[in-house]
N, C-alpha and C. Protein backbone atom coordinates (compact mmCIF):
# COMPACT_ATOMS: atom_id res chain seq x y z
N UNK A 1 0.83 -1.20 0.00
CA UNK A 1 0.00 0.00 0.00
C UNK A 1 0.87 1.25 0.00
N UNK A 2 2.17 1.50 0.61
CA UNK A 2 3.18 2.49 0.79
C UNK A 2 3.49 2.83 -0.64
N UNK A 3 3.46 1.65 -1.49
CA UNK A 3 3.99 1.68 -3.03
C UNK A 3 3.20 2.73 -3.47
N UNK A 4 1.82 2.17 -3.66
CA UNK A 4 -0.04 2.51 -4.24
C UNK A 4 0.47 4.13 -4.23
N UNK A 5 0.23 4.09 -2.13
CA UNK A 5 0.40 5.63 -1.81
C UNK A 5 1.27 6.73 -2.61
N UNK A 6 2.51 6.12 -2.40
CA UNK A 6 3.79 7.26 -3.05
C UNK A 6 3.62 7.43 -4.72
N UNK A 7 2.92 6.35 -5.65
CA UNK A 7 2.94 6.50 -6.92
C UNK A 7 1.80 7.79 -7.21
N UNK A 8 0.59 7.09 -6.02
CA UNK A 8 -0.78 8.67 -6.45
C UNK A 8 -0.24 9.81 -6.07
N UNK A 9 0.80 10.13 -5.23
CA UNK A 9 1.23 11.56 -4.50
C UNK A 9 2.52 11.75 -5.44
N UNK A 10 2.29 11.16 -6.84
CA UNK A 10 3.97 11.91 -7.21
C UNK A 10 3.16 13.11 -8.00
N UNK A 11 4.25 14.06 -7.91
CA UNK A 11 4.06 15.47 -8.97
C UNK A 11 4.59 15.06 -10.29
N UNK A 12 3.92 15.16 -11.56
CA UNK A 12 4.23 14.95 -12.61
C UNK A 12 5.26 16.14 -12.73
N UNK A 13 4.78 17.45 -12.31
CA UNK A 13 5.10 18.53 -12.81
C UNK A 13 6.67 18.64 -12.06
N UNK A 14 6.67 17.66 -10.95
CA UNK A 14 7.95 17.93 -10.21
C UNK A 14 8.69 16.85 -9.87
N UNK A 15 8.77 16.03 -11.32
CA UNK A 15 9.81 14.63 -11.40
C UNK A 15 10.96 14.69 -11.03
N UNK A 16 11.45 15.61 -10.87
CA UNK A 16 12.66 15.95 -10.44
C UNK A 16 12.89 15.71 -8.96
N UNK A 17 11.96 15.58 -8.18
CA UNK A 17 11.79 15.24 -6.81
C UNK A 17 11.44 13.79 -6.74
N UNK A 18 11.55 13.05 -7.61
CA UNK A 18 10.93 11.59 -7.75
C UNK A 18 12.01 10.92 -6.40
N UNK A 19 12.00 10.05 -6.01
CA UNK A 19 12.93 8.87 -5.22
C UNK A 19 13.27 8.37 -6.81
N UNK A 20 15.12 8.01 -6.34
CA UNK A 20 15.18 7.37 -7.38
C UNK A 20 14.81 5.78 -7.95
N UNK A 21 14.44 4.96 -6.94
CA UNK A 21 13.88 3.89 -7.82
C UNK A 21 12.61 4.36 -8.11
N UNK A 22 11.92 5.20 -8.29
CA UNK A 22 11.16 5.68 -8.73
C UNK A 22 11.25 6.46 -10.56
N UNK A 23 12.27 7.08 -10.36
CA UNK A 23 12.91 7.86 -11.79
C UNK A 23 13.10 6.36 -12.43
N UNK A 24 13.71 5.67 -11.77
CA UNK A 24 14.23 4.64 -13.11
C UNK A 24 13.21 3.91 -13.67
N UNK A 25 12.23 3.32 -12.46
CA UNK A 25 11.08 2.57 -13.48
C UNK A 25 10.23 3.37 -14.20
N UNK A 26 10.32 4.56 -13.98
CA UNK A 26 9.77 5.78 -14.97
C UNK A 26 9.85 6.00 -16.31
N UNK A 27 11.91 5.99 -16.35
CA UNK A 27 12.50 5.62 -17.28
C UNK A 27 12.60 4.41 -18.16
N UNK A 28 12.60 3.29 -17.52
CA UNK A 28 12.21 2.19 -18.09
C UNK A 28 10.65 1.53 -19.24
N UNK A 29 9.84 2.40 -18.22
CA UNK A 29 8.48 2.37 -18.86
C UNK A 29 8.58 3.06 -19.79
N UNK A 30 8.98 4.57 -20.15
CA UNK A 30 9.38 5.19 -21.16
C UNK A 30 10.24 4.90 -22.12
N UNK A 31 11.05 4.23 -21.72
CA UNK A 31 11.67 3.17 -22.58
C UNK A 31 11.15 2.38 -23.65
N UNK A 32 10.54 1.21 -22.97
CA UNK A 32 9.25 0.46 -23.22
C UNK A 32 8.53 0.56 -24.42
N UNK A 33 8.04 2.49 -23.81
CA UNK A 33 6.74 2.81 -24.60
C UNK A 33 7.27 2.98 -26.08
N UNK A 34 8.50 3.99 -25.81
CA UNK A 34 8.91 4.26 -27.34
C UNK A 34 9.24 3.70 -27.91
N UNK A 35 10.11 2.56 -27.54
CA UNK A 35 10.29 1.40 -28.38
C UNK A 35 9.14 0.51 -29.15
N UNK A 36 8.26 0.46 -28.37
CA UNK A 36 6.74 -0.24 -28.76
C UNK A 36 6.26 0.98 -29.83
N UNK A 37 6.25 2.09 -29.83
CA UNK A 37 6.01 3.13 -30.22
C UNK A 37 6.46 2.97 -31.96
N UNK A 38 7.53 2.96 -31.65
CA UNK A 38 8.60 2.98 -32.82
C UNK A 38 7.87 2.32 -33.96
N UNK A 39 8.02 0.34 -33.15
CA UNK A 39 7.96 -0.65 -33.69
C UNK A 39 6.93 -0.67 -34.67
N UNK A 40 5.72 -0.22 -34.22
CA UNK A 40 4.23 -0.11 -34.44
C UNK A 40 3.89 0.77 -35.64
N UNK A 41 4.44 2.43 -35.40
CA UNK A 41 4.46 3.21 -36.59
C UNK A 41 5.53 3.11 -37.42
N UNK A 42 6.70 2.95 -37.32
CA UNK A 42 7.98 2.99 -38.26
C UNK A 42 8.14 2.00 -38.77
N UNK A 43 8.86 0.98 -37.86
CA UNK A 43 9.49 -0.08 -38.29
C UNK A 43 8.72 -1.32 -38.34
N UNK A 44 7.65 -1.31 -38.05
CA UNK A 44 6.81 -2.89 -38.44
C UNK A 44 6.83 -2.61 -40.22
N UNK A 45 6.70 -1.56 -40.98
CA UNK A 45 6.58 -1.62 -42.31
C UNK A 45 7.29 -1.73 -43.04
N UNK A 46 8.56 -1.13 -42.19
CA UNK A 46 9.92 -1.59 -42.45
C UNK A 46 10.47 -2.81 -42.86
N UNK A 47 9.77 -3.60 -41.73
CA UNK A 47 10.48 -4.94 -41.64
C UNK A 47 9.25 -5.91 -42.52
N UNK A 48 8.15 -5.28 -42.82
CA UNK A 48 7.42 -6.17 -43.59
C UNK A 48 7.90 -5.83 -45.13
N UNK A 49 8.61 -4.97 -45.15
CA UNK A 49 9.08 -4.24 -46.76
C UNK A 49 10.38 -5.01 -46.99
N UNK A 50 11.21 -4.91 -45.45
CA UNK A 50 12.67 -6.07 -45.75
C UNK A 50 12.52 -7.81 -45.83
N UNK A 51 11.19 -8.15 -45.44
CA UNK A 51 10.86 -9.53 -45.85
C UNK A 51 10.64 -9.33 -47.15
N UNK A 52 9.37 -8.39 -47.83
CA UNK A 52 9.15 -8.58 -48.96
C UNK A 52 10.27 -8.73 -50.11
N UNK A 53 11.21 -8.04 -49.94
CA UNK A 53 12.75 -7.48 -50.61
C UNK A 53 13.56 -8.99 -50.31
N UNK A 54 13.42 -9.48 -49.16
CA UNK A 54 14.44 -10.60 -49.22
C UNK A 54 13.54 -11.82 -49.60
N UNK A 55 12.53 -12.03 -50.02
CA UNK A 55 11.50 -12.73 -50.48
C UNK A 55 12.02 -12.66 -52.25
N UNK A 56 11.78 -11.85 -52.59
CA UNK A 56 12.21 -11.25 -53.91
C UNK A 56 13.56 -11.66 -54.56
N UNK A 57 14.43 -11.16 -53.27
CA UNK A 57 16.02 -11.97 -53.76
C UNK A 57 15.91 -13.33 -53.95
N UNK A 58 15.06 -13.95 -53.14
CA UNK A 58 15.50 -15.45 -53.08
C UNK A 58 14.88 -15.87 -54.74
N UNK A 59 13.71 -15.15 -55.11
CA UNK A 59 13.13 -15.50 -56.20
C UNK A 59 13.96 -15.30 -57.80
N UNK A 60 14.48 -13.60 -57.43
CA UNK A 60 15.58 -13.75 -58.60
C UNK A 60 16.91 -14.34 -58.30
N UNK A 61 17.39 -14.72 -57.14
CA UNK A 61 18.40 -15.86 -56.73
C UNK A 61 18.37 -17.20 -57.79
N UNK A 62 16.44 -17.69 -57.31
CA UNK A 62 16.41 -19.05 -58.09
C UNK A 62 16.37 -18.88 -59.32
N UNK A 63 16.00 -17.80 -59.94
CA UNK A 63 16.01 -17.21 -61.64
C UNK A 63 16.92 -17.59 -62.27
N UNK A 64 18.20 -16.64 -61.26
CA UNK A 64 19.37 -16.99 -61.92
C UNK A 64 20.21 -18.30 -62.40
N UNK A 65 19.79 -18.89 -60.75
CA UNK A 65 20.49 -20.08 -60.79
C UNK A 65 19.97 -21.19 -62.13
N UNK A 66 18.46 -20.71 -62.16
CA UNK A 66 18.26 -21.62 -63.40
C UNK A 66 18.77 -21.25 -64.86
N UNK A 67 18.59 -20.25 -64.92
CA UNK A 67 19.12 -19.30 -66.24
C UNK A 67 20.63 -19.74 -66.40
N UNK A 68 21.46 -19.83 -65.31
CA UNK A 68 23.02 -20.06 -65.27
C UNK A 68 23.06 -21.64 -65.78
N UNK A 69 22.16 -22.65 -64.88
CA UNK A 69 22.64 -23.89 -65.84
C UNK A 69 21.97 -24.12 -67.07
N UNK A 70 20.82 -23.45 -67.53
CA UNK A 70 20.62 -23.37 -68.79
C UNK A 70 22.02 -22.79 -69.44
N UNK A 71 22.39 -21.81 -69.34
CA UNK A 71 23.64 -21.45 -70.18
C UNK A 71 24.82 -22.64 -69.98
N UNK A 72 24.83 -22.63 -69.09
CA UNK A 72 25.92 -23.70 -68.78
C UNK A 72 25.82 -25.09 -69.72
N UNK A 73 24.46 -25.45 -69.80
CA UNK A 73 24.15 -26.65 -70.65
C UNK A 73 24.07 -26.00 -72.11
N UNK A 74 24.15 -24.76 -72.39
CA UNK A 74 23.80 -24.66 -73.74
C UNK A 74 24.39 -25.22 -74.99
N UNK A 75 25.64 -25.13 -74.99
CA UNK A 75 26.54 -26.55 -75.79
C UNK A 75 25.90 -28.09 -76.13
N UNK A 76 25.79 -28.50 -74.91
CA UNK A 76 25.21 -29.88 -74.41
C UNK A 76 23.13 -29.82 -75.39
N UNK A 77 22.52 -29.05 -74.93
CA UNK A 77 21.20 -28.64 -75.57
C UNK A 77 20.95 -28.50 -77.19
N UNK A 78 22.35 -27.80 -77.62
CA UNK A 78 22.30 -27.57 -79.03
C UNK A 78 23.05 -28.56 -79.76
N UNK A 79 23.34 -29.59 -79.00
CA UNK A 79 24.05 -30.83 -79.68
C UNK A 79 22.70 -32.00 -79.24
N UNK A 80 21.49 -31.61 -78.23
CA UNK A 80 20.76 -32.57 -78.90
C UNK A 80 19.38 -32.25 -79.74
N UNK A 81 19.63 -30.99 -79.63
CA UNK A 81 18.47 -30.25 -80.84
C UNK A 81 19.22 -31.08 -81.90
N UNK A 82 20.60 -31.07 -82.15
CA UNK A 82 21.30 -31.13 -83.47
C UNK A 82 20.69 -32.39 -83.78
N UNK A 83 21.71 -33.38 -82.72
CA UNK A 83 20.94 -35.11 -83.04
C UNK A 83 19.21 -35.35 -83.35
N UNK A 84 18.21 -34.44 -82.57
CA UNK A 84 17.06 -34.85 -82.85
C UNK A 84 16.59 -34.49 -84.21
N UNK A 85 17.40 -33.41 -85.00
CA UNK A 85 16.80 -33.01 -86.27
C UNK A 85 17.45 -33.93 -87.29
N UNK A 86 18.44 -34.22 -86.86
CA UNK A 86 19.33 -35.44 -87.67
C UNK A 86 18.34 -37.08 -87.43
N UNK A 87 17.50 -37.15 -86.73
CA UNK A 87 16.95 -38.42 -86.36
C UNK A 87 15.81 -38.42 -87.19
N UNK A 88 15.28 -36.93 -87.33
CA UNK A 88 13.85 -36.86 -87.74
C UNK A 88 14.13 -36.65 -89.45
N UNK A 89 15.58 -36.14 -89.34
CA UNK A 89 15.55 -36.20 -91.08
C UNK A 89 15.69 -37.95 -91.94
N UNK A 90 16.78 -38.12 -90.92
CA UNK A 90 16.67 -39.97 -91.48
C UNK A 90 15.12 -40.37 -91.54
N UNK A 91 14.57 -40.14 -90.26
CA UNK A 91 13.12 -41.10 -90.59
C UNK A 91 12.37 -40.62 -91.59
N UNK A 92 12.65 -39.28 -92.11
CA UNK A 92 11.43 -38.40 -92.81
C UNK A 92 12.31 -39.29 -94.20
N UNK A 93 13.12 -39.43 -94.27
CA UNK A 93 13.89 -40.04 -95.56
C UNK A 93 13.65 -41.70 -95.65
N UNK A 94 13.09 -42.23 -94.87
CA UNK A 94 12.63 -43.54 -95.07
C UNK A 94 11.05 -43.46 -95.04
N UNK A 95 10.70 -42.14 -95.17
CA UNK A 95 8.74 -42.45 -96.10
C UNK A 95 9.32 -41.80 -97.45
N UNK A 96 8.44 -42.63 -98.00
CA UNK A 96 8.55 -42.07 -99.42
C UNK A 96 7.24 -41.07 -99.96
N UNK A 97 7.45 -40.42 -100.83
CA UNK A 97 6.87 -39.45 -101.62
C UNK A 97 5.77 -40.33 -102.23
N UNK A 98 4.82 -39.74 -103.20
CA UNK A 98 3.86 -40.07 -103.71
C UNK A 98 4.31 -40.85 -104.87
N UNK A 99 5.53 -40.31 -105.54
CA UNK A 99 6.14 -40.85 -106.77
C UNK A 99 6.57 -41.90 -106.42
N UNK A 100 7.25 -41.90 -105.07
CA UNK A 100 7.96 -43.78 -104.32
C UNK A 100 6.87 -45.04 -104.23
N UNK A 101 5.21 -44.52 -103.96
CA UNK A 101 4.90 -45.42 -103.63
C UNK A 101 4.85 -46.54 -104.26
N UNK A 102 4.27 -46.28 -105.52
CA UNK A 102 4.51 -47.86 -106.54
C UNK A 102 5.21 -48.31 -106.58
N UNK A 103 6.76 -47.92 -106.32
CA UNK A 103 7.96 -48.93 -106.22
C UNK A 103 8.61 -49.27 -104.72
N UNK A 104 7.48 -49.31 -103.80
CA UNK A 104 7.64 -49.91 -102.83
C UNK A 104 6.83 -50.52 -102.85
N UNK A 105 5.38 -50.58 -103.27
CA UNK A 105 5.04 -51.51 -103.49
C UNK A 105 5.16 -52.67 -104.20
N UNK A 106 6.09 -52.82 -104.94
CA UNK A 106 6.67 -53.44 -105.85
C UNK A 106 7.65 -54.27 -105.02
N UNK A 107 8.14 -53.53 -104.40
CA UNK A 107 9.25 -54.23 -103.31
C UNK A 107 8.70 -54.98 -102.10
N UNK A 108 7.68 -54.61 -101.94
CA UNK A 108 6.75 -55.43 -100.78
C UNK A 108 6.20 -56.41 -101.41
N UNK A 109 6.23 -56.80 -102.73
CA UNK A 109 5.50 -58.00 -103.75
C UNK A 109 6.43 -58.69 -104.02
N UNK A 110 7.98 -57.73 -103.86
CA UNK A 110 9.19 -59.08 -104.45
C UNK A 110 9.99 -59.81 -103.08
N UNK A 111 9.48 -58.81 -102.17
CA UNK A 111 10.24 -59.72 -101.05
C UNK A 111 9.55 -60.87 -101.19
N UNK A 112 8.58 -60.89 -101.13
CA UNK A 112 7.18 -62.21 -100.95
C UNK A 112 7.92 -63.53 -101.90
N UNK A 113 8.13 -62.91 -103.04
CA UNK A 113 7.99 -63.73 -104.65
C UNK A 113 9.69 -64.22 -104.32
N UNK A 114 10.26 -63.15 -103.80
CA UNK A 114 11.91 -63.96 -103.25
C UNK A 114 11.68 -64.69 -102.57
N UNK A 115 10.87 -64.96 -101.91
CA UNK A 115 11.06 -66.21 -100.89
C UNK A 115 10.24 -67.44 -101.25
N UNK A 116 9.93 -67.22 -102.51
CA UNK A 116 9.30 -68.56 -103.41
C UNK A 116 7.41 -68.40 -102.64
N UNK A 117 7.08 -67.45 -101.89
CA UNK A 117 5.95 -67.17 -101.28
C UNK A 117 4.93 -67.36 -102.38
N UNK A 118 3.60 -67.52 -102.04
CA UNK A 118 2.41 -67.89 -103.27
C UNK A 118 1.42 -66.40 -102.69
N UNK A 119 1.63 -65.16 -103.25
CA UNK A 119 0.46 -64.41 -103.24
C UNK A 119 -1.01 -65.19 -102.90
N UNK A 120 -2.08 -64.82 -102.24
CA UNK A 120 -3.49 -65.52 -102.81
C UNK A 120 -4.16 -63.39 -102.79
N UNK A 121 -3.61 -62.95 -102.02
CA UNK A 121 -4.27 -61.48 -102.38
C UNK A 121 -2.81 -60.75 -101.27
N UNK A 122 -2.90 -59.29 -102.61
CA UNK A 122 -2.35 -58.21 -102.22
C UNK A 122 -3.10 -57.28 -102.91
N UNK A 123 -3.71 -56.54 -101.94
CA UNK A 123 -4.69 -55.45 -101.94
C UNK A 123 -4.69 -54.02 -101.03
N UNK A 124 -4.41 -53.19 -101.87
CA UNK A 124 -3.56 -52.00 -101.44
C UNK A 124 -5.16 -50.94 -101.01
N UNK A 125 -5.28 -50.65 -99.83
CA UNK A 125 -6.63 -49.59 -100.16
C UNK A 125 -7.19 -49.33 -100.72
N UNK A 126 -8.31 -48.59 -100.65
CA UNK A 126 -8.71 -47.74 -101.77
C UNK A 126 -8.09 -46.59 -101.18
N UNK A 127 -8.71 -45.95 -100.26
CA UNK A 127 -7.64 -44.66 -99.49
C UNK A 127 -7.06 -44.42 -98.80
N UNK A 128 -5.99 -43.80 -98.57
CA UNK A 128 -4.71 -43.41 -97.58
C UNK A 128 -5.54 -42.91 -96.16
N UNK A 129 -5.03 -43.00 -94.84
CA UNK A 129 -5.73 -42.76 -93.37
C UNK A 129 -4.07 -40.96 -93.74
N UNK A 130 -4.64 -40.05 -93.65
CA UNK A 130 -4.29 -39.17 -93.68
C UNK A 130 -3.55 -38.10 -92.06
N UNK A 131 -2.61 -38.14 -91.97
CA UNK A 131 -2.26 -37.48 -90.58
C UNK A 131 -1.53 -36.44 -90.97
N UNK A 132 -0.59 -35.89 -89.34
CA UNK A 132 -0.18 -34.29 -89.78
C UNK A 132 0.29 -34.16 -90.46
N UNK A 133 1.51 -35.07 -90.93
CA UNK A 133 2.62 -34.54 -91.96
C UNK A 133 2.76 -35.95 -92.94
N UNK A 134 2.24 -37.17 -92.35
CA UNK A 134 2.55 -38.34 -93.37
C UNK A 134 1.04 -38.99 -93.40
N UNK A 135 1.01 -39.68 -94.48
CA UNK A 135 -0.05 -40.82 -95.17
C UNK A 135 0.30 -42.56 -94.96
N UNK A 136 -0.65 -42.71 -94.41
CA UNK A 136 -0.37 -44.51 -94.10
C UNK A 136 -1.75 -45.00 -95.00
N UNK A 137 -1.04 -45.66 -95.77
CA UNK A 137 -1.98 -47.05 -96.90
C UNK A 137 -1.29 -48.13 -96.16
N UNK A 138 -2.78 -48.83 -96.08
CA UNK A 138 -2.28 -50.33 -95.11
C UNK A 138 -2.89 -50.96 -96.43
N UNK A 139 -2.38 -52.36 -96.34
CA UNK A 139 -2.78 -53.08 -97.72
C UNK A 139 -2.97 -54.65 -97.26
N UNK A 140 -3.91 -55.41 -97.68
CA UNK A 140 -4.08 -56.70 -97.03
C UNK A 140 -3.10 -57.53 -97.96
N UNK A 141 -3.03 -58.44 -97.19
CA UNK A 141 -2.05 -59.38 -97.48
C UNK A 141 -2.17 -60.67 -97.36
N UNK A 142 -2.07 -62.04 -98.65
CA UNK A 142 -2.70 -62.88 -97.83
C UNK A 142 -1.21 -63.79 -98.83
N UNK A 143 -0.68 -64.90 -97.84
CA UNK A 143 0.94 -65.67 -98.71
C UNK A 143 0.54 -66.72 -98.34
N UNK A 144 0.87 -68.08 -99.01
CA UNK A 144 1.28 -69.18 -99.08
C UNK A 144 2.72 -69.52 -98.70
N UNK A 145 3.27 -70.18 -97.81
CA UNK A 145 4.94 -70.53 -98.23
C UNK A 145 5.07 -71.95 -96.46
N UNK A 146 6.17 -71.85 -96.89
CA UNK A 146 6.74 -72.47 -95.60
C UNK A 146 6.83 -71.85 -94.40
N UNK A 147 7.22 -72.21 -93.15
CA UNK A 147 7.06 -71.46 -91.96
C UNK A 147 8.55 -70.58 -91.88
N UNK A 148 9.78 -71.30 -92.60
CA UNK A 148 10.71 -70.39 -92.33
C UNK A 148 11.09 -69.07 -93.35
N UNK A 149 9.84 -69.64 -94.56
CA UNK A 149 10.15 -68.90 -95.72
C UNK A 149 9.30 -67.48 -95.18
N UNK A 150 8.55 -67.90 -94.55
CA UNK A 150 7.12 -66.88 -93.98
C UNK A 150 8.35 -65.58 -93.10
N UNK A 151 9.16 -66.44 -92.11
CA UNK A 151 9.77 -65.52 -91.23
C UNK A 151 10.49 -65.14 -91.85
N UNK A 152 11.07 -65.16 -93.09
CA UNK A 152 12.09 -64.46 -93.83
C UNK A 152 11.75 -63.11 -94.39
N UNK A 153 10.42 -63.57 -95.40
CA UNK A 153 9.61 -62.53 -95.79
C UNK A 153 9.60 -61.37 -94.75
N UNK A 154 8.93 -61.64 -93.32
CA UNK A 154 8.69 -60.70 -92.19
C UNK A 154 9.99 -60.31 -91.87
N UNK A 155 10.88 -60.66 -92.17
CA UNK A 155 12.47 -60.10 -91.71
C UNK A 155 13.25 -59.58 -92.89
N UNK A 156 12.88 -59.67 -94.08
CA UNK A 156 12.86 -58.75 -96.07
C UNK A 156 11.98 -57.42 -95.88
N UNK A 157 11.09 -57.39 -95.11
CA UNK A 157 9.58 -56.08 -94.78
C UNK A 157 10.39 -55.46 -93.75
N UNK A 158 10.89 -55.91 -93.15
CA UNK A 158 11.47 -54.61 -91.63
C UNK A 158 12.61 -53.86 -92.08
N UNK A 159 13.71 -54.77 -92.91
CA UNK A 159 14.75 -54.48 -93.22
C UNK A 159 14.25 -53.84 -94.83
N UNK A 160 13.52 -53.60 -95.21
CA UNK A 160 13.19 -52.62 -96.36
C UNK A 160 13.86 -51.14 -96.10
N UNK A 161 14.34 -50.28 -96.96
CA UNK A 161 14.97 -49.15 -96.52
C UNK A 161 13.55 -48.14 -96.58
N UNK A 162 12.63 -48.03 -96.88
CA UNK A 162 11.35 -47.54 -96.48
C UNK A 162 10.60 -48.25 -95.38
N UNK A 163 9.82 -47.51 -94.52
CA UNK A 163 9.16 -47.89 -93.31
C UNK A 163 8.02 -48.59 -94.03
N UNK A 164 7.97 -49.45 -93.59
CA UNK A 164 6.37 -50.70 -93.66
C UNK A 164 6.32 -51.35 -92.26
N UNK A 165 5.68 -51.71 -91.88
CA UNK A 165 4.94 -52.74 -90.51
C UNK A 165 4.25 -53.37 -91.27
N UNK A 166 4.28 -54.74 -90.49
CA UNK A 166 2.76 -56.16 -90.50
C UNK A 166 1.95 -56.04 -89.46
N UNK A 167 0.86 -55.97 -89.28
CA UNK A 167 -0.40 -55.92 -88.82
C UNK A 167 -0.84 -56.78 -88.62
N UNK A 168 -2.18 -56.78 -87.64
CA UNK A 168 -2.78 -57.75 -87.76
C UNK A 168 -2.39 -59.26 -87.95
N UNK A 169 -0.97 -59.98 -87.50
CA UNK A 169 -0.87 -61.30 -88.32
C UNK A 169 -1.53 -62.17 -88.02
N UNK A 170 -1.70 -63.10 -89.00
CA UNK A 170 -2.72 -64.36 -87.87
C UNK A 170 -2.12 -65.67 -89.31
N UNK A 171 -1.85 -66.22 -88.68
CA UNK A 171 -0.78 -67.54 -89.68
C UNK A 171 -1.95 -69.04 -89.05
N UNK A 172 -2.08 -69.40 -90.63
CA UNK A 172 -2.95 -70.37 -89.55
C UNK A 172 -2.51 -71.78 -91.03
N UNK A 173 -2.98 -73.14 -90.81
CA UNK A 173 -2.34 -73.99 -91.35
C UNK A 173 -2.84 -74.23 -92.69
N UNK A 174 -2.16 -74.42 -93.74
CA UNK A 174 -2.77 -74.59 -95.19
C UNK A 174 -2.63 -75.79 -96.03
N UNK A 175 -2.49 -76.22 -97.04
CA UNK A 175 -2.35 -77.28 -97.64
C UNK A 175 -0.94 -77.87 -97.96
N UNK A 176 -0.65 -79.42 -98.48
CA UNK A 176 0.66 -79.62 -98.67
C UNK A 176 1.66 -78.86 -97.32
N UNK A 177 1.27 -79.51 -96.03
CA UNK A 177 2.29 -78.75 -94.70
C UNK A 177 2.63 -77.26 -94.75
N UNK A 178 1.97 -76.83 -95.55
CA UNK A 178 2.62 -75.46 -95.87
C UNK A 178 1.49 -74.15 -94.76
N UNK A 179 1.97 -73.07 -94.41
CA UNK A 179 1.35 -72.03 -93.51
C UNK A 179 0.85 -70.99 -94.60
N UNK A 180 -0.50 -70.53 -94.04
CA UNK A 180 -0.83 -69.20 -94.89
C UNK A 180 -0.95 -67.89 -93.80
N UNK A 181 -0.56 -67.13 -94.24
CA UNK A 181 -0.15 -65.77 -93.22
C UNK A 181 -1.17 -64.39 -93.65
N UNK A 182 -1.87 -64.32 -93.15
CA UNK A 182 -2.62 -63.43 -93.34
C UNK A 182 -2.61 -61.92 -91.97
N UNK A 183 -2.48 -61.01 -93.11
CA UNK A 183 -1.72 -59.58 -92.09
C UNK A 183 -2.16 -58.44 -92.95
N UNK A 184 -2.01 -57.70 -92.23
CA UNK A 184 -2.12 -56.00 -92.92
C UNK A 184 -0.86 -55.71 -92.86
N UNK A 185 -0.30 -55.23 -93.80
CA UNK A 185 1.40 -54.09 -94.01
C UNK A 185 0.77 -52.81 -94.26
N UNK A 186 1.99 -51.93 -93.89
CA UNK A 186 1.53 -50.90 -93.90
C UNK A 186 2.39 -49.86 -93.99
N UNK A 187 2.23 -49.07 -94.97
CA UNK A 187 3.36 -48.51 -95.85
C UNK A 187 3.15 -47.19 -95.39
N UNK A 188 4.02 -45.70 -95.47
CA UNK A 188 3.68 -44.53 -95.06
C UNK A 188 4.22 -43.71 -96.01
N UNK A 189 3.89 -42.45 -96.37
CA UNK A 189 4.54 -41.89 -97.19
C UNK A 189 4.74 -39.99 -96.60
N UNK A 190 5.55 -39.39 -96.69
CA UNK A 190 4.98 -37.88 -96.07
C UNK A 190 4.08 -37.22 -97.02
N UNK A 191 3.40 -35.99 -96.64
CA UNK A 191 2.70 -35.46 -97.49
C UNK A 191 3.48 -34.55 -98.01
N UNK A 192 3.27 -33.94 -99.33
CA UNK A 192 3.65 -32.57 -100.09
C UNK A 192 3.17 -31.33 -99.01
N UNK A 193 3.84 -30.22 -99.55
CA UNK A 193 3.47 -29.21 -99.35
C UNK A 193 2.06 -29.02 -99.28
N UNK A 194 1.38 -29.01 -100.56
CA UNK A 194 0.15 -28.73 -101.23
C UNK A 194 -0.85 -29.74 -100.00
N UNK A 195 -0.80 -31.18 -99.53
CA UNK A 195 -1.70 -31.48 -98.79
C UNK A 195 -1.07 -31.32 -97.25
N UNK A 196 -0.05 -30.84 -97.12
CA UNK A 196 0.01 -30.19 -95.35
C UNK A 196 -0.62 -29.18 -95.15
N UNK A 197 -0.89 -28.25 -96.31
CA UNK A 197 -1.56 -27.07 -96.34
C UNK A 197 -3.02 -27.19 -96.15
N UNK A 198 -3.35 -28.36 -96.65
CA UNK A 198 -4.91 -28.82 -96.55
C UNK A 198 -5.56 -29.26 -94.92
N UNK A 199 -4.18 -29.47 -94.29
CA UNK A 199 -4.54 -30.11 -93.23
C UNK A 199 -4.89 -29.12 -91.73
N UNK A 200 -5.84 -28.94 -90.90
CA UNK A 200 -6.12 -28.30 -89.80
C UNK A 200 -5.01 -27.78 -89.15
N UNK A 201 -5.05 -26.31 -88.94
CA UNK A 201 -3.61 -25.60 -88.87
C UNK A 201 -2.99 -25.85 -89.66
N UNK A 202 -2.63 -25.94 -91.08
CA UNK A 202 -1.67 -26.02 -91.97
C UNK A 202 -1.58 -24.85 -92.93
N UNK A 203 -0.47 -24.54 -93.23
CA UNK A 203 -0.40 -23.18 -93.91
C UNK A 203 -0.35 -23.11 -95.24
């Protein structure tokens, strides 16, 4: 209560008469205040402005760092752009043109006839299945031969220097011990200019 007492009987106007543990927790509280003071109007916006700023660094930090091993790989990147356009030119060079197709088809009739094979049908579409940049004619196929003459044929079709696939195979048993192989092949060719232009988004 002595405390209570002496704090209601101080003179504001005459701090200078304070007891001194009195001045100091005075001082202290004033302390306190301005510091809280500070924090509140000045520097809380401060320090929400130096997060935002070091928020920011870290972001163009990671920028960089990615940007740097992109450069760093750029050698490495433009040697496999290089290889992939070199991959896509070989394959674009094993479809043939519109002018190739009859003489691959021709070549898909002599692998057969090389292997002493008996045609019963080779029947080429009526129309090409049309995509972005190439044309696939699948053509039925129906052979007579032996079973190893059969796998030869299918191993004369892969090793063709134009792309063909067998389809569909289904080999089932025929006359005189002999196998008949019945499949779809399927030949591709790229398109011209003139029908890429025809095609959805094409210029």
């Amino acid at each position: 209560m002595n405390l209570l007492t002496g704090l209601r009987q101080l003179d504001i106007n005459n701090a200078g008469s304070w007891s001194t543990p009195i001045k100091t927790g005075a001082l202290a509280i004033l302390f306190i205040a301005i510091i809280a003071a500070g924090y509140f109007l000045v520097w809380q916006e401060q320090v929400e402005t130096l997060e935002n700023v070091q928020a920011q660094e870290e972001t163009l930090k990671n920028t960089y760092l990615a940007k740097k091993k992109n450069a760093v790989n750029l050698p490495v990147l433009r040697q496999q752009i290089k290889d992939i356009e070199q991959s896509l030119s070989t394959l674009l060079k094993q479809l043939p043109d519109k002018s190739e197709m009859d003489a691959l088809l021709v070549d898909i009739n002599q692998a057969g006839l090389g292997r002493g094979l008996q045609f019963e049908l080779f029947k080429p579409a009526a129309t090409e299945t049309i995509n972005t940049f190439y044309a696939e004619l699948p053509i039925s196929v129906r052979v007579t031969g032996g079973y190893h003459d059969i796998g030869a044929f299918a191993s004369d079709i892969a090793q063709l220097p134009r792309i063909v696939t067998l389809n569909n195979i289904n080999i089932m048993p025929g006359s005189d011990g002999k196998l008949v192989l019945d499949a779809i092949a399927k030949t591709f060719r790229y398109l011209d200019e003139e029908e890429i232009a025809k095609q959805p988004g094409g210029k």
